[in-house]
PDB file of N, CA and C in Angstrom:
ATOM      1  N   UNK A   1    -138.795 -28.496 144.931  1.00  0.00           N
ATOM      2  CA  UNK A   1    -138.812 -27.738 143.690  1.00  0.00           C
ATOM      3  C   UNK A   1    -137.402 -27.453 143.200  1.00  0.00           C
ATOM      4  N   UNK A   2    -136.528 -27.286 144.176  1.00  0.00           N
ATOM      5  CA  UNK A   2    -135.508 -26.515 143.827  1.00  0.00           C
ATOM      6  C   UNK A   2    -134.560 -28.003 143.061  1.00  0.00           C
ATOM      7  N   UNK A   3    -135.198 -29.381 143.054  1.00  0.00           N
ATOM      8  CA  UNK A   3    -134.039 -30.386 143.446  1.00  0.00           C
ATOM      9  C   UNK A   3    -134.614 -31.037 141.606  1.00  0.00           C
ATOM     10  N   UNK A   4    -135.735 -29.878 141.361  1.00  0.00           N
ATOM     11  CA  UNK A   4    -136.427 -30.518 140.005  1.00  0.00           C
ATOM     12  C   UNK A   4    -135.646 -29.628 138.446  1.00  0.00           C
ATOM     13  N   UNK A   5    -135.216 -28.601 138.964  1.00  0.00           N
ATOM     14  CA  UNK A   5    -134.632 -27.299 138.238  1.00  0.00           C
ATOM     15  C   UNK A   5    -133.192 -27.759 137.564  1.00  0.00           C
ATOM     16  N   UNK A   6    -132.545 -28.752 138.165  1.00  0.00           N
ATOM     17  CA  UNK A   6    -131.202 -29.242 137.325  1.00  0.00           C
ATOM     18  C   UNK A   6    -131.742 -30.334 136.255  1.00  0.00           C
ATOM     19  N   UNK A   7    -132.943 -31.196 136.862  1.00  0.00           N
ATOM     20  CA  UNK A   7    -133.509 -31.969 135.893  1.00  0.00           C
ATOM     21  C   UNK A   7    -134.032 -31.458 134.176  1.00  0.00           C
ATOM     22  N   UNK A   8    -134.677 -30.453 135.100  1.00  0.00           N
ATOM     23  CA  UNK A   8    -135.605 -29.884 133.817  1.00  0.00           C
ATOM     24  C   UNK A   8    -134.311 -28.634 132.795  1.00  0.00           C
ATOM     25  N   UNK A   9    -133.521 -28.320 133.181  1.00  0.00           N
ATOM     26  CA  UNK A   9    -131.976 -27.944 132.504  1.00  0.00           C
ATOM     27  C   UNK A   9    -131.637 -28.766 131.498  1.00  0.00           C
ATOM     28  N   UNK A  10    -130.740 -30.290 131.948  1.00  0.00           N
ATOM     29  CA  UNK A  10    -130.731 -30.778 131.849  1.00  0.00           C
ATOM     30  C   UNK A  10    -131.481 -31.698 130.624  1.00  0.00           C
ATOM     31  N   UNK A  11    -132.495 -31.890 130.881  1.00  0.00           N
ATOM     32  CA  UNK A  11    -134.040 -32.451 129.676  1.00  0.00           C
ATOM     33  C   UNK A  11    -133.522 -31.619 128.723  1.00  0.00           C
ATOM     34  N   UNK A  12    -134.190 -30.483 128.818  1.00  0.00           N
ATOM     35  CA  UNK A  12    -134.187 -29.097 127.584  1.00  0.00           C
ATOM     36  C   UNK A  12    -132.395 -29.427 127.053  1.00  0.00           C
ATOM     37  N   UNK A  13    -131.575 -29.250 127.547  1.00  0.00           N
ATOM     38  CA  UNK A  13    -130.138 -29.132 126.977  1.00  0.00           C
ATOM     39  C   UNK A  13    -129.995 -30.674 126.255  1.00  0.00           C
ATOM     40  N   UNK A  14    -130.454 -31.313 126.315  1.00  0.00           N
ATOM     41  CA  UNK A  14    -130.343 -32.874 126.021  1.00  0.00           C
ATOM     42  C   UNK A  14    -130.559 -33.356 124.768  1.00  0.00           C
ATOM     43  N   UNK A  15    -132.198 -32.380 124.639  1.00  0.00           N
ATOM     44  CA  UNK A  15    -133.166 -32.148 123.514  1.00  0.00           C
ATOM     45  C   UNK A  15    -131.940 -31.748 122.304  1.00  0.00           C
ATOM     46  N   UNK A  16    -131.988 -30.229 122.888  1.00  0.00           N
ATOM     47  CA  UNK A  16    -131.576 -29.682 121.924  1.00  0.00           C
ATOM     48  C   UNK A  16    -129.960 -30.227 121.311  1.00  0.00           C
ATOM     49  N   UNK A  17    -129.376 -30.711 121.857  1.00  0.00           N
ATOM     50  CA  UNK A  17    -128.143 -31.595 121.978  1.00  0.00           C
ATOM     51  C   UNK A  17    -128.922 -32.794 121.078  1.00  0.00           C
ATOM     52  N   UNK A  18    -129.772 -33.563 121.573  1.00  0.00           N
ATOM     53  CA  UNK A  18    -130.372 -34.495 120.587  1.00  0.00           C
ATOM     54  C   UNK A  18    -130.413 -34.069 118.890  1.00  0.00           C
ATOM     55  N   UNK A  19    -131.329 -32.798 118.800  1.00  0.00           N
ATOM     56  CA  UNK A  19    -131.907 -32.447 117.422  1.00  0.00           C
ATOM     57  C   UNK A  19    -130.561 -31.986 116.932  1.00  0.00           C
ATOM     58  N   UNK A  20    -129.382 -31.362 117.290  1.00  0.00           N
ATOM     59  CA  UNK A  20    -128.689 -30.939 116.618  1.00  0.00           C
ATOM     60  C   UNK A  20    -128.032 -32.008 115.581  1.00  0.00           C
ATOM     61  N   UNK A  21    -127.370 -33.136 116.740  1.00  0.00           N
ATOM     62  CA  UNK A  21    -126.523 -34.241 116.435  1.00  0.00           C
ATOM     63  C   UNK A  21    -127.538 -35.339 115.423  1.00  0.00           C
ATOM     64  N   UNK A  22    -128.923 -34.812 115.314  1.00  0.00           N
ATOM     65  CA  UNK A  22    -129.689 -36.183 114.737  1.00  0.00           C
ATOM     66  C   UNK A  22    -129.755 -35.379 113.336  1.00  0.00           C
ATOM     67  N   UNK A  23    -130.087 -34.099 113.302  1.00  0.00           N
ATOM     68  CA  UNK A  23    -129.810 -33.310 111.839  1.00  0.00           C
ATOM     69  C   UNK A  23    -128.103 -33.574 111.646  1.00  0.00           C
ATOM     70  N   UNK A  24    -127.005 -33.177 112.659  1.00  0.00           N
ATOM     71  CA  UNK A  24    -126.011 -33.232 111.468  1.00  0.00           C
ATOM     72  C   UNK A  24    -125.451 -34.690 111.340  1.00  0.00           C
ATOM     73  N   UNK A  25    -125.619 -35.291 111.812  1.00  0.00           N
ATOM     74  CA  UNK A  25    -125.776 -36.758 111.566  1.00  0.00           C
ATOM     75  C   UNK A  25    -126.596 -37.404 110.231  1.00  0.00           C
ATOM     76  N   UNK A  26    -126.166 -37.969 109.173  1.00  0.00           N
ATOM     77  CA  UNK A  26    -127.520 -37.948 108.544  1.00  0.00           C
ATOM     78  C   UNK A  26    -127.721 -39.965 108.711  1.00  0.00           C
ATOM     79  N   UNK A  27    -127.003 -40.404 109.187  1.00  0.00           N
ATOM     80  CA  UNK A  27    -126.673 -42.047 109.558  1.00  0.00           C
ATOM     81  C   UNK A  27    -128.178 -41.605 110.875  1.00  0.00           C
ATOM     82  N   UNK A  28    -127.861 -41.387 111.518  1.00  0.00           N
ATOM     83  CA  UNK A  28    -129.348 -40.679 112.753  1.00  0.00           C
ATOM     84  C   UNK A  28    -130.601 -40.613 111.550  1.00  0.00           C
ATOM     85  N   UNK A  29    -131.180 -41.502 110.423  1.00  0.00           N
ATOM     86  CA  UNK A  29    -131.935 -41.379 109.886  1.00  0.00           C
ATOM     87  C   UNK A  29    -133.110 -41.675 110.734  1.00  0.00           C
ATOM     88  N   UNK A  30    -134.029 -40.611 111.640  1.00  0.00           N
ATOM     89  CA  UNK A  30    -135.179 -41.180 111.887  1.00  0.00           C
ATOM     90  C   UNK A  30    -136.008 -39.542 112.329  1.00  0.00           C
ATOM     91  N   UNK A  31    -137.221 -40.219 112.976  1.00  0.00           N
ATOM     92  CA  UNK A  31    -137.963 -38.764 112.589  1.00  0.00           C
ATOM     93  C   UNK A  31    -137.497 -37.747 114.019  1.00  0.00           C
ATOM     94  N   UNK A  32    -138.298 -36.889 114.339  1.00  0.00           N
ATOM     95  CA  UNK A  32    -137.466 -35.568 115.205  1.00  0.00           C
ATOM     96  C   UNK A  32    -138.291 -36.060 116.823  1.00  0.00           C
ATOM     97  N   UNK A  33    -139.031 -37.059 117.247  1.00  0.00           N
ATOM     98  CA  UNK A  33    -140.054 -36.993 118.142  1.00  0.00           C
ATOM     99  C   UNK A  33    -138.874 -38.285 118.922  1.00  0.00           C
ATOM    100  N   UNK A  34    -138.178 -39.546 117.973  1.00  0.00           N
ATOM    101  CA  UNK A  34    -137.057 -40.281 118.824  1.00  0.00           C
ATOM    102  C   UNK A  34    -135.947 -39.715 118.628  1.00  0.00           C
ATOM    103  N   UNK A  35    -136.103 -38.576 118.291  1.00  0.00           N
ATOM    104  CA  UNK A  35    -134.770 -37.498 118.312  1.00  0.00           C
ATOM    105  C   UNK A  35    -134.582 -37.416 119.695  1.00  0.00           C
ATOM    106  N   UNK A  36    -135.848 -36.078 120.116  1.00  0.00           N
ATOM    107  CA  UNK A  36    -135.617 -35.306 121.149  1.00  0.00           C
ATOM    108  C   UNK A  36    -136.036 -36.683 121.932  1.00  0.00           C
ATOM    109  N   UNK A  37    -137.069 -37.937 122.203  1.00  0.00           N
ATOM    110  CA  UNK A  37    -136.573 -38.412 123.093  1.00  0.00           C
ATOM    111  C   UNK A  37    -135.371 -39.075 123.896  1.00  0.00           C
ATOM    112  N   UNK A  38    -134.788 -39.376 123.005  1.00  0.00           N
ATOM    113  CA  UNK A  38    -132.965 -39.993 122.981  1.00  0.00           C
ATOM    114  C   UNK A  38    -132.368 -38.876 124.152  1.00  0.00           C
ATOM    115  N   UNK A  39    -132.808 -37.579 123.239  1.00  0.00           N
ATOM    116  CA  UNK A  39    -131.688 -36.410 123.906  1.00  0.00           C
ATOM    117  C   UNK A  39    -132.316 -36.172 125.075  1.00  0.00           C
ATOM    118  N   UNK A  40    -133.479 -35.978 125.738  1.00  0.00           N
ATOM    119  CA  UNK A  40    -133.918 -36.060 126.649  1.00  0.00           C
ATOM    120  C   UNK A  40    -133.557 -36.880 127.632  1.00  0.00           C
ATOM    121  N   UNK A  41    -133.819 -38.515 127.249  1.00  0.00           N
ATOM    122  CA  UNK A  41    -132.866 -39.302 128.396  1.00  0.00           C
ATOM    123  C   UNK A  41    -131.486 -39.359 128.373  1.00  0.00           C
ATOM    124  N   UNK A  42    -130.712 -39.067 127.899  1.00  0.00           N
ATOM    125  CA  UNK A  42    -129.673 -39.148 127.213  1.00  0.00           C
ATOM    126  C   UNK A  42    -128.900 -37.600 128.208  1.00  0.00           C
ATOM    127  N   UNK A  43    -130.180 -36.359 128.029  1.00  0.00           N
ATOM    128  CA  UNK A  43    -129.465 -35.309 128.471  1.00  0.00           C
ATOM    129  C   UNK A  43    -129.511 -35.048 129.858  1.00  0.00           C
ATOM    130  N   UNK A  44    -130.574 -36.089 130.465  1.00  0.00           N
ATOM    131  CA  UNK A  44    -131.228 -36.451 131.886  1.00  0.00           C
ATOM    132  C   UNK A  44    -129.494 -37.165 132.643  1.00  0.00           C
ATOM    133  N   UNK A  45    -129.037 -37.931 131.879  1.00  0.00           N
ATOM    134  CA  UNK A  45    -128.079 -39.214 132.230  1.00  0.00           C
ATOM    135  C   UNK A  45    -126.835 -38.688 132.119  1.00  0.00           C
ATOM    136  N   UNK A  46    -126.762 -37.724 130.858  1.00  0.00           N
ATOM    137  CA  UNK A  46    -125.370 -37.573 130.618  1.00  0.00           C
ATOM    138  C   UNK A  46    -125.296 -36.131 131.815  1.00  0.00           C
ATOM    139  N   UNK A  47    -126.207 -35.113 132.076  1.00  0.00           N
ATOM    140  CA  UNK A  47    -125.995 -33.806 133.106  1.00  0.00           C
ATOM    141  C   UNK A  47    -126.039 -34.330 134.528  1.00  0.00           C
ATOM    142  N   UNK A  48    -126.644 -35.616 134.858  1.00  0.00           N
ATOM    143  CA  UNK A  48    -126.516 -36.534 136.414  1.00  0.00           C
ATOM    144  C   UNK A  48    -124.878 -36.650 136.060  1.00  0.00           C
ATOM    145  N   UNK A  49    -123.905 -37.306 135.208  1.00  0.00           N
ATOM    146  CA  UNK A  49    -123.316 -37.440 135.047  1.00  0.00           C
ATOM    147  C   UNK A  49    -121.712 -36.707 135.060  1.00  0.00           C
ATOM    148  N   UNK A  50    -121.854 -36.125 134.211  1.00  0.00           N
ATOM    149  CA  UNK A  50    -121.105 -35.000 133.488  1.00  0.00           C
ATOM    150  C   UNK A  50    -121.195 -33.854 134.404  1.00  0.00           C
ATOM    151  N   UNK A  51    -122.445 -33.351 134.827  1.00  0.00           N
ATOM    152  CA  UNK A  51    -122.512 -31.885 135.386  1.00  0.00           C
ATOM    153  C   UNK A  51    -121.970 -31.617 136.201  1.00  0.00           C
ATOM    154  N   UNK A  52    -121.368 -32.269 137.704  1.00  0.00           N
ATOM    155  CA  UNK A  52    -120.952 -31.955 138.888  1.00  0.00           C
ATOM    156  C   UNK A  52    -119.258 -32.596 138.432  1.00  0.00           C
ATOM    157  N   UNK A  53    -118.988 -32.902 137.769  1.00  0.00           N
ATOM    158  CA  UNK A  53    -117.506 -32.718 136.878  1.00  0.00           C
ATOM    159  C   UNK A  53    -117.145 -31.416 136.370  1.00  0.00           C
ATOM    160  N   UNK A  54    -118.004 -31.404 135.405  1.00  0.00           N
ATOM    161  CA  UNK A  54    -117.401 -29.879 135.044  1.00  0.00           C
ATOM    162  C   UNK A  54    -118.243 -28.459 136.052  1.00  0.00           C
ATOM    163  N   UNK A  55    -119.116 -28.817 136.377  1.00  0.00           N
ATOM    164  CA  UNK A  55    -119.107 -27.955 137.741  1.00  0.00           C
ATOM    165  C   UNK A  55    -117.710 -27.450 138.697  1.00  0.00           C
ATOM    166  N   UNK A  56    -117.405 -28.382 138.957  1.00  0.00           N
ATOM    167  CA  UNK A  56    -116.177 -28.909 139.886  1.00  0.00           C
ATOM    168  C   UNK A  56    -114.785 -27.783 138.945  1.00  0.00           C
ATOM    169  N   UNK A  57    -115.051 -28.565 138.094  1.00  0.00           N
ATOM    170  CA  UNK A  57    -113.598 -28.017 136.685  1.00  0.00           C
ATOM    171  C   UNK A  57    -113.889 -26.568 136.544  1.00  0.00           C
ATOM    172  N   UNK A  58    -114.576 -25.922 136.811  1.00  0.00           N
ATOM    173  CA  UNK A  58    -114.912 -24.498 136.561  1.00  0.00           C
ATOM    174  C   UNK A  58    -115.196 -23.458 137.889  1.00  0.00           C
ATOM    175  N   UNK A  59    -114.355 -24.089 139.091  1.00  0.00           N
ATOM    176  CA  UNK A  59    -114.204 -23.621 140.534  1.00  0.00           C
ATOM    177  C   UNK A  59    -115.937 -23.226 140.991  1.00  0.00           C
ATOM    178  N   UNK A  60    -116.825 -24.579 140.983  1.00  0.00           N
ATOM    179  CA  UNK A  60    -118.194 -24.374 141.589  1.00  0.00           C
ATOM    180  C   UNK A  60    -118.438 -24.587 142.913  1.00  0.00           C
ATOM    181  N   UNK A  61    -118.923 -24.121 143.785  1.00  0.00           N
ATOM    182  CA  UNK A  61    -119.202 -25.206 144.848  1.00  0.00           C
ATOM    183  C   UNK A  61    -120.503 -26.155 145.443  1.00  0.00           C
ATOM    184  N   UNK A  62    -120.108 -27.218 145.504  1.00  0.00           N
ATOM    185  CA  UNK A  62    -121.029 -28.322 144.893  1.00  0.00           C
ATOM    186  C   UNK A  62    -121.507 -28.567 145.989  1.00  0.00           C
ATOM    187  N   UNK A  63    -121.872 -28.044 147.022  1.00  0.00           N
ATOM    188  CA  UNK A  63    -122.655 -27.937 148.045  1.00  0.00           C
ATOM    189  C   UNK A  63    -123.722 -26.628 147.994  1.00  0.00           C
ATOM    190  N   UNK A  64    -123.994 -26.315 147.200  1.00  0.00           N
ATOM    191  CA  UNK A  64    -125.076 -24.359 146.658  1.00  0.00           C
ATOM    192  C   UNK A  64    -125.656 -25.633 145.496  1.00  0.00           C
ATOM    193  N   UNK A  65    -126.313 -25.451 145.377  1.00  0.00           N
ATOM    194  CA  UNK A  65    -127.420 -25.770 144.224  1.00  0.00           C
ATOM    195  C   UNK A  65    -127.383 -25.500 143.109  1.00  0.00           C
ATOM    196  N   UNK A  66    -127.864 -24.322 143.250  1.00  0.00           N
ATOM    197  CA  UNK A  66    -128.231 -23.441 142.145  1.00  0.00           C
ATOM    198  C   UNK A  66    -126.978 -22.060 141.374  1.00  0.00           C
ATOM    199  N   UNK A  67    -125.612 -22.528 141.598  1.00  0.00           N
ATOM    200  CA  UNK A  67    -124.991 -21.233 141.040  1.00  0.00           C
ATOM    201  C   UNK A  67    -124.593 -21.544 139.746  1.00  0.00           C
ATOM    202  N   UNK A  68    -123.567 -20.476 139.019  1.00  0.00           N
ATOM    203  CA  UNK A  68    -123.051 -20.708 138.152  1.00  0.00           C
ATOM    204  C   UNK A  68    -122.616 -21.676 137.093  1.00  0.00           C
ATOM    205  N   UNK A  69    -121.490 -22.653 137.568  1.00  0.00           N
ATOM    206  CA  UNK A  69    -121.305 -23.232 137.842  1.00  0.00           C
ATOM    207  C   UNK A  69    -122.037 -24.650 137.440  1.00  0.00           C
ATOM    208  N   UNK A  70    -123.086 -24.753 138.314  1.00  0.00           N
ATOM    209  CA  UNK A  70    -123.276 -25.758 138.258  1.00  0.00           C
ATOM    210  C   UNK A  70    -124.443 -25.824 137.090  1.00  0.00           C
ATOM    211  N   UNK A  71    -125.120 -24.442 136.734  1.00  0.00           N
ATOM    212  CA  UNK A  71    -126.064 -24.309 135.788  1.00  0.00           C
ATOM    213  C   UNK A  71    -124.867 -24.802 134.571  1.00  0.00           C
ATOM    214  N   UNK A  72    -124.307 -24.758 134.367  1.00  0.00           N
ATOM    215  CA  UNK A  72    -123.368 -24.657 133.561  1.00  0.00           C
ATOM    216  C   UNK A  72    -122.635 -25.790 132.972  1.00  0.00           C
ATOM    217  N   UNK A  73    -122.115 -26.381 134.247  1.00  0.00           N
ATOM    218  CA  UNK A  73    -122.309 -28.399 134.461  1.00  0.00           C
ATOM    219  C   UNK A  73    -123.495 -28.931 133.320  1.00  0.00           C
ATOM    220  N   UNK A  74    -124.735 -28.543 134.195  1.00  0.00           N
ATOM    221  CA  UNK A  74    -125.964 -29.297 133.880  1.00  0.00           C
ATOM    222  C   UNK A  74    -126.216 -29.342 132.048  1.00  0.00           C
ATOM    223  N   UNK A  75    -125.918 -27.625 131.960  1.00  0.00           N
ATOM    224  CA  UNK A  75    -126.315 -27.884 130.145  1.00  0.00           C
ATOM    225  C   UNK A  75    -125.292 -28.479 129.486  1.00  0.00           C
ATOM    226  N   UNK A  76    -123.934 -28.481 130.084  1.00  0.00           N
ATOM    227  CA  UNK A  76    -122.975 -29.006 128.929  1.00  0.00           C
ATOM    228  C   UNK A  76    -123.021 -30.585 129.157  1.00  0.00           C
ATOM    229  N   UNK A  77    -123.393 -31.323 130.352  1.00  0.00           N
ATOM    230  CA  UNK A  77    -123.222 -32.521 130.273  1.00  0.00           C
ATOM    231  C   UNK A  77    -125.184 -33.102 129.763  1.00  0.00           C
ATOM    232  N   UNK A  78    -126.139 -32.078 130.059  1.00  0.00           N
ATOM    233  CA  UNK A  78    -127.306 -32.266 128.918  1.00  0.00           C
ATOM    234  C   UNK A  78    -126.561 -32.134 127.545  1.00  0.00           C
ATOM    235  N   UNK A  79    -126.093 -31.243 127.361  1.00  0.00           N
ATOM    236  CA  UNK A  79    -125.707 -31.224 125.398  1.00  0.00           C
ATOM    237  C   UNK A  79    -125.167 -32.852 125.158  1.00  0.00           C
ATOM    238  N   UNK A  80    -123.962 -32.985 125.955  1.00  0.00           N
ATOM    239  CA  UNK A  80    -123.281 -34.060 125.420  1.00  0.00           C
ATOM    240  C   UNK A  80    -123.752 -35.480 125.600  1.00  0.00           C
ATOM    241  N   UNK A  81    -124.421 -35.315 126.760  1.00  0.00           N
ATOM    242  CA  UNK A  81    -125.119 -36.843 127.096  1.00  0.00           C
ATOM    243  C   UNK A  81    -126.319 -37.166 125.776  1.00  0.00           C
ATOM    244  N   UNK A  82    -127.097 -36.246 125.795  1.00  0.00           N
ATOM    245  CA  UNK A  82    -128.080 -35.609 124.636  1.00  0.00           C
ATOM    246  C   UNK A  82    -127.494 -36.639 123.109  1.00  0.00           C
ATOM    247  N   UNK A  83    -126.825 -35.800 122.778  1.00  0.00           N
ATOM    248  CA  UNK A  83    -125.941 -35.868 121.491  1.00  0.00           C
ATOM    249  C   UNK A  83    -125.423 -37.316 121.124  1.00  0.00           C
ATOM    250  N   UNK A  84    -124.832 -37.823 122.493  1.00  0.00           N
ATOM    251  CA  UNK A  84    -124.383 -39.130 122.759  1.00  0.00           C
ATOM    252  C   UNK A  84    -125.060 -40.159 122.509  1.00  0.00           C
ATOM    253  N   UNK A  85    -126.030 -39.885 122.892  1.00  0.00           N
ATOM    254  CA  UNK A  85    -127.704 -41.051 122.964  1.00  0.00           C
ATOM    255  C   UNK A  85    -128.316 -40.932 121.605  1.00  0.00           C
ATOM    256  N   UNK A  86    -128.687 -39.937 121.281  1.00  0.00           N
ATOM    257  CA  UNK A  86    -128.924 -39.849 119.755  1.00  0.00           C
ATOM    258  C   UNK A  86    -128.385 -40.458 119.035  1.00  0.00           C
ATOM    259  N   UNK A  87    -126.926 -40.000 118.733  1.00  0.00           N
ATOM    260  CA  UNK A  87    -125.959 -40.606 117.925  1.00  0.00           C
ATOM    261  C   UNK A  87    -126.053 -42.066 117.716  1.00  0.00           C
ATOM    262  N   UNK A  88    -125.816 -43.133 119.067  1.00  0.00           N
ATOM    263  CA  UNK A  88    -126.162 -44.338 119.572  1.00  0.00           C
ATOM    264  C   UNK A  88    -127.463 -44.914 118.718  1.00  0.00           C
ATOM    265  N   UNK A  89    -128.508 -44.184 119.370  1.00  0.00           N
ATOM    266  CA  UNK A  89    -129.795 -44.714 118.677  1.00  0.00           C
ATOM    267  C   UNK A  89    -129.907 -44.642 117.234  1.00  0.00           C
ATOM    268  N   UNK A  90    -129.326 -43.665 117.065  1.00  0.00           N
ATOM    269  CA  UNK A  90    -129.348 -43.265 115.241  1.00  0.00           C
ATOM    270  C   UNK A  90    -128.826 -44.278 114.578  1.00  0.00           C
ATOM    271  N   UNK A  91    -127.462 -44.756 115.083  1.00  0.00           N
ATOM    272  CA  UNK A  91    -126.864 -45.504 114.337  1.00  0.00           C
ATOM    273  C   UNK A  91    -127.350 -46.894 114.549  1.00  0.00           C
ATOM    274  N   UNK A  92    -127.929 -47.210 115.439  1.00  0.00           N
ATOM    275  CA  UNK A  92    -128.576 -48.798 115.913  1.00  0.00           C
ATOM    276  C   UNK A  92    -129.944 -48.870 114.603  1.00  0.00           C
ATOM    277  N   UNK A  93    -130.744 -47.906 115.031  1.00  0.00           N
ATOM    278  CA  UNK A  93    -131.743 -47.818 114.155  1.00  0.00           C
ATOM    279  C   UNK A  93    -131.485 -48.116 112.374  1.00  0.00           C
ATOM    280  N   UNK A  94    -130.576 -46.872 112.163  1.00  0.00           N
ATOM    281  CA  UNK A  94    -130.036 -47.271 111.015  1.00  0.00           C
ATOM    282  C   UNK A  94    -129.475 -48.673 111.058  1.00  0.00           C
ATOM    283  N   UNK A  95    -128.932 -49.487 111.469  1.00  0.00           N
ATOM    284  CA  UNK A  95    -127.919 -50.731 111.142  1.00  0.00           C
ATOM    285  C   UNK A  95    -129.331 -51.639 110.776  1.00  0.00           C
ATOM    286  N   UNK A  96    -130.553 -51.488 111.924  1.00  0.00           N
ATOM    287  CA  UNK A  96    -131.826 -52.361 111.878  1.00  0.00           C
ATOM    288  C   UNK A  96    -132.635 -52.362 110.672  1.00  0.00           C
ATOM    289  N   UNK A  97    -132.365 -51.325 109.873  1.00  0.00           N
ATOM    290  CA  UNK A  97    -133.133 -50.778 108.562  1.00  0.00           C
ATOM    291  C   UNK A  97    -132.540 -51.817 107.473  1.00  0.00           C
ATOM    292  N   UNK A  98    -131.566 -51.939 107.477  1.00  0.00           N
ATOM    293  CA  UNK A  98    -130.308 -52.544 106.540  1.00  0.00           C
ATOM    294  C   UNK A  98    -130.556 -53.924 106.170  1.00  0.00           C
TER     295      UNK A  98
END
């Protein structure tokens, strides 16, 4: 359970990282359902990623699970991974429309 809780962080921060970047994006022309999925995998990939970096960068210790820290990791590298993937898809999608 405890190893499912950075995932599901992660997802949610990804999302919302997705919908932001696909509204202020307006090239991200598509509807809100391959929004949040983008940001979802996207926030899954980029907080595996990203999170135990800036975990690390913000004096965490990356052997505890669950502290500060690493909650902290998880949403900012969900936001950006999120945001990242969107962006990507948005603009692919758009080029395919064209």
């Amino acid at each position: 359970m405890e190893a499912l809780i950075p995932l599901i962080i992660q997802a949610i921060s990804g999302a919302v990282g997705g919908g932001v970047i696909g509204n202020v994006v307006k090239s991200a022309a598509m509807s809100m359902l391959p929004k949040l999925l983008a940001g979802v995998v996207g926030g899954v990939a980029g907080g595996s990623a990203i999170g135990p970096i800036i975990a690390g960068m913000i004096g965490g210790d990356m052997s505890s699970g669950m502290d500060m820290s690493s909650i902290v990791g998880d949403v900012v590298g969900g936001l950006v991974g999120g945001g990242v993937l969107t962006g990507i898809a948005g603009a692919v999608m758009g080029a395919m429309k064209k």
